[in-house]
Protein backbone atom coordinates (compact mmCIF):
# COMPACT_ATOMS: atom_id res chain seq x y z
CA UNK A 1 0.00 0.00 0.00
CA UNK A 2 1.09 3.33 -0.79
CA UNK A 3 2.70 5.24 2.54
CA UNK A 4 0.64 8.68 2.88
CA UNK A 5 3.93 10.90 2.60
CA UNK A 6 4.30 9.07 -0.97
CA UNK A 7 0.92 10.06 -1.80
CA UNK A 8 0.90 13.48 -0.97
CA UNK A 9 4.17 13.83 -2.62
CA UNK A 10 2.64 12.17 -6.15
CA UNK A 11 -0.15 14.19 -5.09
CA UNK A 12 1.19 17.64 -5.41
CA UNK A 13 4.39 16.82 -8.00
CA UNK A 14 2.30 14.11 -10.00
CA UNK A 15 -1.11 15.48 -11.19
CA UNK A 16 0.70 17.31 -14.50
CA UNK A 17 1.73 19.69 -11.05
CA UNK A 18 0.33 20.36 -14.41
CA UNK A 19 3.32 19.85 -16.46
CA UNK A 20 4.41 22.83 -14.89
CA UNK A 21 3.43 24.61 -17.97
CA UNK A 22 5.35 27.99 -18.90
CA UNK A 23 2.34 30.60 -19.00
CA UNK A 24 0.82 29.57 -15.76
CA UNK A 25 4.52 29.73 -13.71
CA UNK A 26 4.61 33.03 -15.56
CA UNK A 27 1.39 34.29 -14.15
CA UNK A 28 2.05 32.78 -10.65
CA UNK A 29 6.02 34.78 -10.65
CA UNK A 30 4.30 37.94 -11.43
CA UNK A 31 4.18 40.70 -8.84
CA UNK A 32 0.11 41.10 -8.93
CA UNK A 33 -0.59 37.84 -8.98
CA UNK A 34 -2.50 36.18 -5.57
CA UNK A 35 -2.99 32.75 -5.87
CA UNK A 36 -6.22 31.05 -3.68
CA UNK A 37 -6.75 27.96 -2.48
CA UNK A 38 -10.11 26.33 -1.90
CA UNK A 39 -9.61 23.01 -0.01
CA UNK A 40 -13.07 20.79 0.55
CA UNK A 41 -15.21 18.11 1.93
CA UNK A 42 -18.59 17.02 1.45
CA UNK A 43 -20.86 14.43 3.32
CA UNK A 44 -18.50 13.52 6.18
CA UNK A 45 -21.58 11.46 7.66
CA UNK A 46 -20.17 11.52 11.67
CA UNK A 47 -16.86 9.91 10.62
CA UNK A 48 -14.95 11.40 13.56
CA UNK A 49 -12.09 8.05 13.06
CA UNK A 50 -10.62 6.38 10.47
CA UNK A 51 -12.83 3.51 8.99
CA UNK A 52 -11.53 0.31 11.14
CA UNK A 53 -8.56 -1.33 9.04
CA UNK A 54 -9.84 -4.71 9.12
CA UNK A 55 -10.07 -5.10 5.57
CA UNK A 56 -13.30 -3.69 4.47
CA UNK A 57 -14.22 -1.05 1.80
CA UNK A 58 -12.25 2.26 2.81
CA UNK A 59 -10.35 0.36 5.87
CA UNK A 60 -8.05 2.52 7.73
CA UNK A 61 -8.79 5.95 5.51
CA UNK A 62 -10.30 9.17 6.82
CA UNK A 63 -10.24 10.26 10.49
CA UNK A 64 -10.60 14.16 11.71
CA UNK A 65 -6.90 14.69 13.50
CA UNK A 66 -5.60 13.20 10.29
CA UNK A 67 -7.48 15.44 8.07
CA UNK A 68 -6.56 18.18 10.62
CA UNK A 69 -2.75 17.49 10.35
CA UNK A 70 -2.92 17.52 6.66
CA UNK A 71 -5.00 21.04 6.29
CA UNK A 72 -2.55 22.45 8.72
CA UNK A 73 0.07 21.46 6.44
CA UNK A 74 -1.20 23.06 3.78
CA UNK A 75 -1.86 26.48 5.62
CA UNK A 76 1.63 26.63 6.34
CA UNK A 77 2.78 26.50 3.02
CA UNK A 78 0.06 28.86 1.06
CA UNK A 79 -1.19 32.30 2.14
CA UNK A 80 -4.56 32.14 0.85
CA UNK A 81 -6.13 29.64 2.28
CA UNK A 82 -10.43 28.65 2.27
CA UNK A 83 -11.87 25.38 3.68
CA UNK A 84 -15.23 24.69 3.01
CA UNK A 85 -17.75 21.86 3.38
CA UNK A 86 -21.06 20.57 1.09
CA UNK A 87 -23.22 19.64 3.69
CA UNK A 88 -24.03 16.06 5.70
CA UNK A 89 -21.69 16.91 8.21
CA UNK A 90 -23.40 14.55 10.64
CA UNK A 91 -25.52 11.16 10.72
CA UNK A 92 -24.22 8.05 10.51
CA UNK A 93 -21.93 6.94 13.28
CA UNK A 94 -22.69 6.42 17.16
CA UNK A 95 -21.26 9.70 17.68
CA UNK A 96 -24.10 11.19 16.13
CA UNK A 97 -26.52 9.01 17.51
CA UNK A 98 -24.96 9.99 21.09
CA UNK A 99 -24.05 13.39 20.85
CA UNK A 100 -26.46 14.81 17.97
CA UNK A 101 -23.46 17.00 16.05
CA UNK A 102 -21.82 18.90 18.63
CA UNK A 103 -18.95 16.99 18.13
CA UNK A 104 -18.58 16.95 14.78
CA UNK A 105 -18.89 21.15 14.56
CA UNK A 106 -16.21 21.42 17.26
CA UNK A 107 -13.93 19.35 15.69
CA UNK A 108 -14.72 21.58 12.70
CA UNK A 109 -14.54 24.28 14.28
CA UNK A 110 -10.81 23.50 15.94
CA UNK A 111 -9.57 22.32 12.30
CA UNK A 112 -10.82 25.77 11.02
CA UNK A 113 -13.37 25.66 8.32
CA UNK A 114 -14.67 28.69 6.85
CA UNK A 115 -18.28 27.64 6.01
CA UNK A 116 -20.38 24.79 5.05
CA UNK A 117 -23.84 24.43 3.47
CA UNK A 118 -26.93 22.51 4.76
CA UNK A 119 -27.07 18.92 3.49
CA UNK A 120 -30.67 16.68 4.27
CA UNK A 121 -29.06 15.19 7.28
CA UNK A 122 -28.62 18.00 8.51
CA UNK A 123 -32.67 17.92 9.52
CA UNK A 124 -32.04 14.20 11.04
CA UNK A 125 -32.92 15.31 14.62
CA UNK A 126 -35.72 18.14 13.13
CA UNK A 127 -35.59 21.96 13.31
CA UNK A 128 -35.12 21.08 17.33
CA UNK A 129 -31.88 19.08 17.17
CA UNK A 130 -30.53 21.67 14.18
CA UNK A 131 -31.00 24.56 16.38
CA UNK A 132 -29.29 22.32 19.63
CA UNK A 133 -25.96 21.67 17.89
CA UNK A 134 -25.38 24.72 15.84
CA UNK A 135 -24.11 26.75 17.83
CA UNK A 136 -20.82 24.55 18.39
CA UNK A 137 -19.94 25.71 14.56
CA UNK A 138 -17.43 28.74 14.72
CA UNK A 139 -17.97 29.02 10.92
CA UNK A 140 -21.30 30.25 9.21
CA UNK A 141 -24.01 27.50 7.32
CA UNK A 142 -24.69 29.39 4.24
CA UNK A 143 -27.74 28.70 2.19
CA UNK A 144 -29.46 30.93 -0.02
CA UNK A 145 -32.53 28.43 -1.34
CA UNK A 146 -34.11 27.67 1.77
CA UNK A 147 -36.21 30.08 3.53
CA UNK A 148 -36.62 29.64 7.53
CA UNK A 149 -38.98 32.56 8.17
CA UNK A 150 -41.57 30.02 8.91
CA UNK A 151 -39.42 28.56 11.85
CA UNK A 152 -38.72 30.70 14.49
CA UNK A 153 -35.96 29.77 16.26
CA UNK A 154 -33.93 29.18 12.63
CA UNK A 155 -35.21 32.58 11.40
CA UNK A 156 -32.12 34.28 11.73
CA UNK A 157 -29.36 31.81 12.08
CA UNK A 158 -28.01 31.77 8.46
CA UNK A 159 -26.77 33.81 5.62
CA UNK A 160 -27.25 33.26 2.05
CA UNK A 161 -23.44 33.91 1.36
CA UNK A 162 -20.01 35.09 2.48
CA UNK A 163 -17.59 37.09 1.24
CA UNK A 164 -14.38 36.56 1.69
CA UNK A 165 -10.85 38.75 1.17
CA UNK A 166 -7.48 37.39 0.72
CA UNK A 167 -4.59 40.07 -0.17
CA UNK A 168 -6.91 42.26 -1.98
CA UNK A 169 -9.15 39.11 -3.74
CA UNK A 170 -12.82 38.72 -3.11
CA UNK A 171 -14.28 35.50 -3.02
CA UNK A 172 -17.90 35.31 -2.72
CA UNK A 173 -19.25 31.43 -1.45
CA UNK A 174 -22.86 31.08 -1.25
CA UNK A 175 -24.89 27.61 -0.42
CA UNK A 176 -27.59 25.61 -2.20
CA UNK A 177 -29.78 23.06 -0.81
CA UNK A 178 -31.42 19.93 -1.83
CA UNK A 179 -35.31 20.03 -2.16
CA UNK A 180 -36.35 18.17 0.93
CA UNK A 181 -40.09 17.19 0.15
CA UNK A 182 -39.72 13.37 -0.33
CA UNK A 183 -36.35 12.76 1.13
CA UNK A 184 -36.91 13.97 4.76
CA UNK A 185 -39.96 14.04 6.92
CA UNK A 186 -41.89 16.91 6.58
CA UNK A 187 -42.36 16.86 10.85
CA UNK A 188 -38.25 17.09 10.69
CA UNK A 189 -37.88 20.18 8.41
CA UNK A 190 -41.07 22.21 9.44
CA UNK A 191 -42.07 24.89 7.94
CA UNK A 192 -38.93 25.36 5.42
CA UNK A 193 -39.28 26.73 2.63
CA UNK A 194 -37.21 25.37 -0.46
CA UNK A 195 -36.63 27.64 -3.37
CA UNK A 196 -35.32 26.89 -6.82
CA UNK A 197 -31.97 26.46 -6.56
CA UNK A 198 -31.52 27.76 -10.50
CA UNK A 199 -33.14 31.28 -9.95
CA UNK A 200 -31.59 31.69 -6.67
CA UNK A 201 -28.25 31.11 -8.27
CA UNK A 202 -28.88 33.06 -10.53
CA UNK A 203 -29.69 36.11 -8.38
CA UNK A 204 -26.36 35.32 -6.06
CA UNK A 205 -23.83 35.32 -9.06
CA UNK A 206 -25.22 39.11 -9.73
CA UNK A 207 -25.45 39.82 -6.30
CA UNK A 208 -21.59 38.46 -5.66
CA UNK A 209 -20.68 40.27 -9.23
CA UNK A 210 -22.20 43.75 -7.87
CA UNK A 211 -20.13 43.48 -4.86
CA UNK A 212 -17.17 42.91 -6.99
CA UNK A 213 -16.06 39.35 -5.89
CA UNK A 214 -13.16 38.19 -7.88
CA UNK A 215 -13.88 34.36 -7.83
CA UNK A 216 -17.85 33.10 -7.42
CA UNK A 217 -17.70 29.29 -5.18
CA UNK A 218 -21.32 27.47 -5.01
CA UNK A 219 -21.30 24.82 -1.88
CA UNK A 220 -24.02 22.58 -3.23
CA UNK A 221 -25.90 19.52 -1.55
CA UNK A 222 -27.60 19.28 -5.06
CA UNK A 223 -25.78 15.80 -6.59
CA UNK A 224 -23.31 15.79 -9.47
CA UNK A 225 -25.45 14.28 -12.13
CA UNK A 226 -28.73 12.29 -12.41
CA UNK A 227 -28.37 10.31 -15.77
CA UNK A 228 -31.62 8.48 -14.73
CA UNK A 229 -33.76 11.27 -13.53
CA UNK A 230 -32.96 14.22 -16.44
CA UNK A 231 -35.39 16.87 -14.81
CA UNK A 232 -33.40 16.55 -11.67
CA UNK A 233 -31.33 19.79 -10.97
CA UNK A 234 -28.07 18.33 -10.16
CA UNK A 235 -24.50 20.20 -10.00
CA UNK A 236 -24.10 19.53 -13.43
CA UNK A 237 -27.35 20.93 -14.63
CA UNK A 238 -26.97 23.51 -12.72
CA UNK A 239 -23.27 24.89 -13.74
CA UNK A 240 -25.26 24.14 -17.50
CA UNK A 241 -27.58 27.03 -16.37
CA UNK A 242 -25.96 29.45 -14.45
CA UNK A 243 -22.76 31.35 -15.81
CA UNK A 244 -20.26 33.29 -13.61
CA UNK A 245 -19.79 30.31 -10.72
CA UNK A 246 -16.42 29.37 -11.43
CA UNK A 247 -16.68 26.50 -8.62
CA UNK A 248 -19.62 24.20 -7.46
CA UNK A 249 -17.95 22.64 -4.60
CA UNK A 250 -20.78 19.18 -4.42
CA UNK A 251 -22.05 16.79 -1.82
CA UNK A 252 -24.97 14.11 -1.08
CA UNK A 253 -24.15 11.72 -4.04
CA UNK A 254 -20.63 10.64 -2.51
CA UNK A 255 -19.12 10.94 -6.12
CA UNK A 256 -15.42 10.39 -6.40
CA UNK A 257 -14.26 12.59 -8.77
CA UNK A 258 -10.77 12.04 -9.86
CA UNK A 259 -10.59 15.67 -11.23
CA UNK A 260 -13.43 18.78 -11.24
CA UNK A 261 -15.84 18.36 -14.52
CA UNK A 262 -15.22 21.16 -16.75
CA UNK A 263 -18.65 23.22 -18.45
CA UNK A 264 -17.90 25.49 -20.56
CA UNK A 265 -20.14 28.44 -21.44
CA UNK A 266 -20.89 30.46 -24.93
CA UNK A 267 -18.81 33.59 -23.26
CA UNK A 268 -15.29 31.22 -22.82
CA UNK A 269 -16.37 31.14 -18.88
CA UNK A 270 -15.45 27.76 -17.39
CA UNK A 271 -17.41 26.38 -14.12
CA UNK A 272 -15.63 23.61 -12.34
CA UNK A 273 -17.53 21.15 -10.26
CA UNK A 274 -15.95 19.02 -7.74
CA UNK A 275 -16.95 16.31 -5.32
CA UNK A 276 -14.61 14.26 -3.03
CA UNK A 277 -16.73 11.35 -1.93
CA UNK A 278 -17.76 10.88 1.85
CA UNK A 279 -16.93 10.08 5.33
CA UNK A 280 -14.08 12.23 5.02
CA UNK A 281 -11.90 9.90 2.93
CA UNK A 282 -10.62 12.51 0.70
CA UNK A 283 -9.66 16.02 0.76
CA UNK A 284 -10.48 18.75 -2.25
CA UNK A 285 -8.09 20.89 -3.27
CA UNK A 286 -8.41 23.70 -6.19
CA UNK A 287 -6.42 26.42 -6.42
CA UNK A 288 -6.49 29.50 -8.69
CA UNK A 289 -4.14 32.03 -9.81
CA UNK A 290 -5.83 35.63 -10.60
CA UNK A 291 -3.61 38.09 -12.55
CA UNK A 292 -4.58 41.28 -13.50
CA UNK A 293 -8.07 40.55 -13.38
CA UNK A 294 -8.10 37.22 -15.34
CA UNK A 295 -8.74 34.04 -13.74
CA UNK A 296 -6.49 30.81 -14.22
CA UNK A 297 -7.48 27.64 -12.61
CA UNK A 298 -3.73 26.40 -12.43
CA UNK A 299 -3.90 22.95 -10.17
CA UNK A 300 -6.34 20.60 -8.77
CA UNK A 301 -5.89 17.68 -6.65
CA UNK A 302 -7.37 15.45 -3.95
CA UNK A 303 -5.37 13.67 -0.85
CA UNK A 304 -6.19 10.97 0.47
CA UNK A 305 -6.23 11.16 4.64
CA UNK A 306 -4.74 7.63 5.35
C-alpha cells in the first residue's frame, strides 16, 4: 500500500503539477498575482475516526486529526487559504446518535473551516436538534434556497453567502440546498421553505458580481449528475444554467471525482464542479491564480487522509 507521505508527494508533483506549464509559472512569478486555495469536503456522515482497518471497503482511511494534520500542512505553506464543506456533516456513526453533532462542529470548528452548506441530514434530529448543535460551529451555514422565516428559532441563524478577502481578492461562497419534500420528513424540516436552486443562483452570481467578488464558489448539496432522472437539478445541470460560478464545490451523491468536470459556457467562462466522496476519505483541493483581473485555474488535486 502506498505510505501517505508518498501520496501526498505524487499528489502535489504528480497530477501534471500540471506539467508545470510555462504561461501559468509566468502568471504565478508575477508581482500582482495572488494565488487562492479552496480546499473541501462534502458528506463527512459523523466519521470522527478512520474507517476500522480490518479489511473492508475504505479500511483505515479518513479520520478528523488526520485530516486536521494535513490542512494544517497546507496552511503553512500557502497564504490564501479557504476550507469549506457541502453539507451532511453529521448522521451516521454512534457519535451522532450519542451526541447529535456537537462533536462533529467542534472538531470543525478546531480544524478551522470557513463555512459549510446545509445537506438533508442535517434535519435528522428536526428543526429542534438543528438549532441544539449549531451553535458549536465557529464558521457560518450558508444557504441561499431555503427560507426559515416560517421557523422561528432558525429565522435568523443563516446567511445566504459570504464574502471573503485574501490580499486584496474577493471570493464570494454562497450555499444551495437539496429540495427536501420526499427525502426527509416533513415533521423534521417544518415549515422550510425550499426555493429553486436555479433562480436563486442566478440572483447570487449578480449579487456576488455587484459586490465585486473576484472568484464566485457554489457549496451545493444538489448531486453531481442524475443520468436516470434528467429533470433533476443536479450540479451539473446547474453549472449548465448558471454562468459566472467558477466552482460548485458538491455533496450528497458521494461521487469520487478524480478531477473537477469542466462546463464550458458560450462567453469562454469555465465552471468547475468538484466532489470528493464521503466520510471524510478525501480532501479537495483547487487552487487558482488571478492576474490582472483574469482568472487561471492552475492545479487541482485530492489527498487521500490515510
Amino acid at each position: 500500500m502506498i505510505s501517505r507521505r508518498q501520496f501526498l508527494a505524487e499528489s502535489l508533483v504528480g497530477v501534471g503539477a500540471l506539467a508545470l506549464a510555462p504561461e501559468m509559472l509566468l502568471a504565478e512569478s508575477q508581482k500582482n498575482a495572488v494565488k487562492i486555495t479552496i480546499l473541501h469536503t462534502n458528506d463527512m456522515h459523523s466519521r470522527i475516526e478512520p474507517f476500522p482497518n480490518d479489511g473492508r471497503k475504505y479500511a483505515g482511511l479518513g479520520g478528523m486529526a488526520r485530516r486536521a494534520e494535513l490542512v494544517k500542512q497546507i496552511r503553512s505553506q500557502e497564504k490564501n487559504v479557504l476550507l469549506l464543506d457541502a453539507g451532511d456533516i453529521i448522521q451516521g456513526t454512534p457519535y451522532f446518535n450519542f451526541y447529535g453533532g456537537e462533536v462533529e462542529l467542534k472538531l470543525m470548528s478546531q480544524i478551522g473551516y470557513d463555512a459549510a452548506t446545509i445537506g438533508n441530514h442535517e434535519f435528522d434530529n428536526g428543526i429542534a436538534g438543528f438549532d441544539k448543535f449549531l451553535p458549536h460551529a465557529n464558521f457560518p451555514y450558508l444557504i441561499a434556497n431555503y427560507d426559515f422565516s416560517g421557523e422561528q428559532s432558525l429565522k435568523n441563524a443563516f446567511q445566504p453567502y459570504k464574502i471573503f478577502e485574501k490580499e486584496g481578492i474577493k471570493i464570494g461562497v454562497f450555499g444551495l440546498g437539496i429540495e427536501l419534500k420526499g427525502l426527509v420528513l416533513e415533521k423534521l424540516y417544518g415549515n422550510t421553505k425550499y426555493l429553486d436552486p436555479v433562480g436563486t443562483a442566478k440572483e447570487m452570481v449578480q449579487t456576488l458580481k455587484d459586490k465585486k467578488c473576484d472568484l464566485i464558489i457554489c457549496l451545493s448539496h444538489l448531486g453531481f449528475k442524475y443520468d436516470e432522472y434528467p429533470n433533476k437539478i443536479s450540479d451539473y445541470k446547474l453549472a449548465q444554467a448558471v454562468e459566472g460560478i467558477d466552482l460548485i464545490i458538491g455533496g450528497h451523491t458521494h461521487t469520487f471525482l478524480d478531477k473537477p468536470e469542466q462546463i464550458l459556457h458560450d462567453s469562454g467562462h469555465i465552471t468547475l464542479i468538484n466532489q470528493v466522496g464521503w466520510a471524510g476519505i478525501r480532501l479537495g483541493r483547487v487552487d487558482f491564480i488571478l492576474e490582472k483581473g483574469r482568472k487561471k485555474n492552475i492545479k487541482n488535486t485530492s489527498y487521500a487522509i490515510k
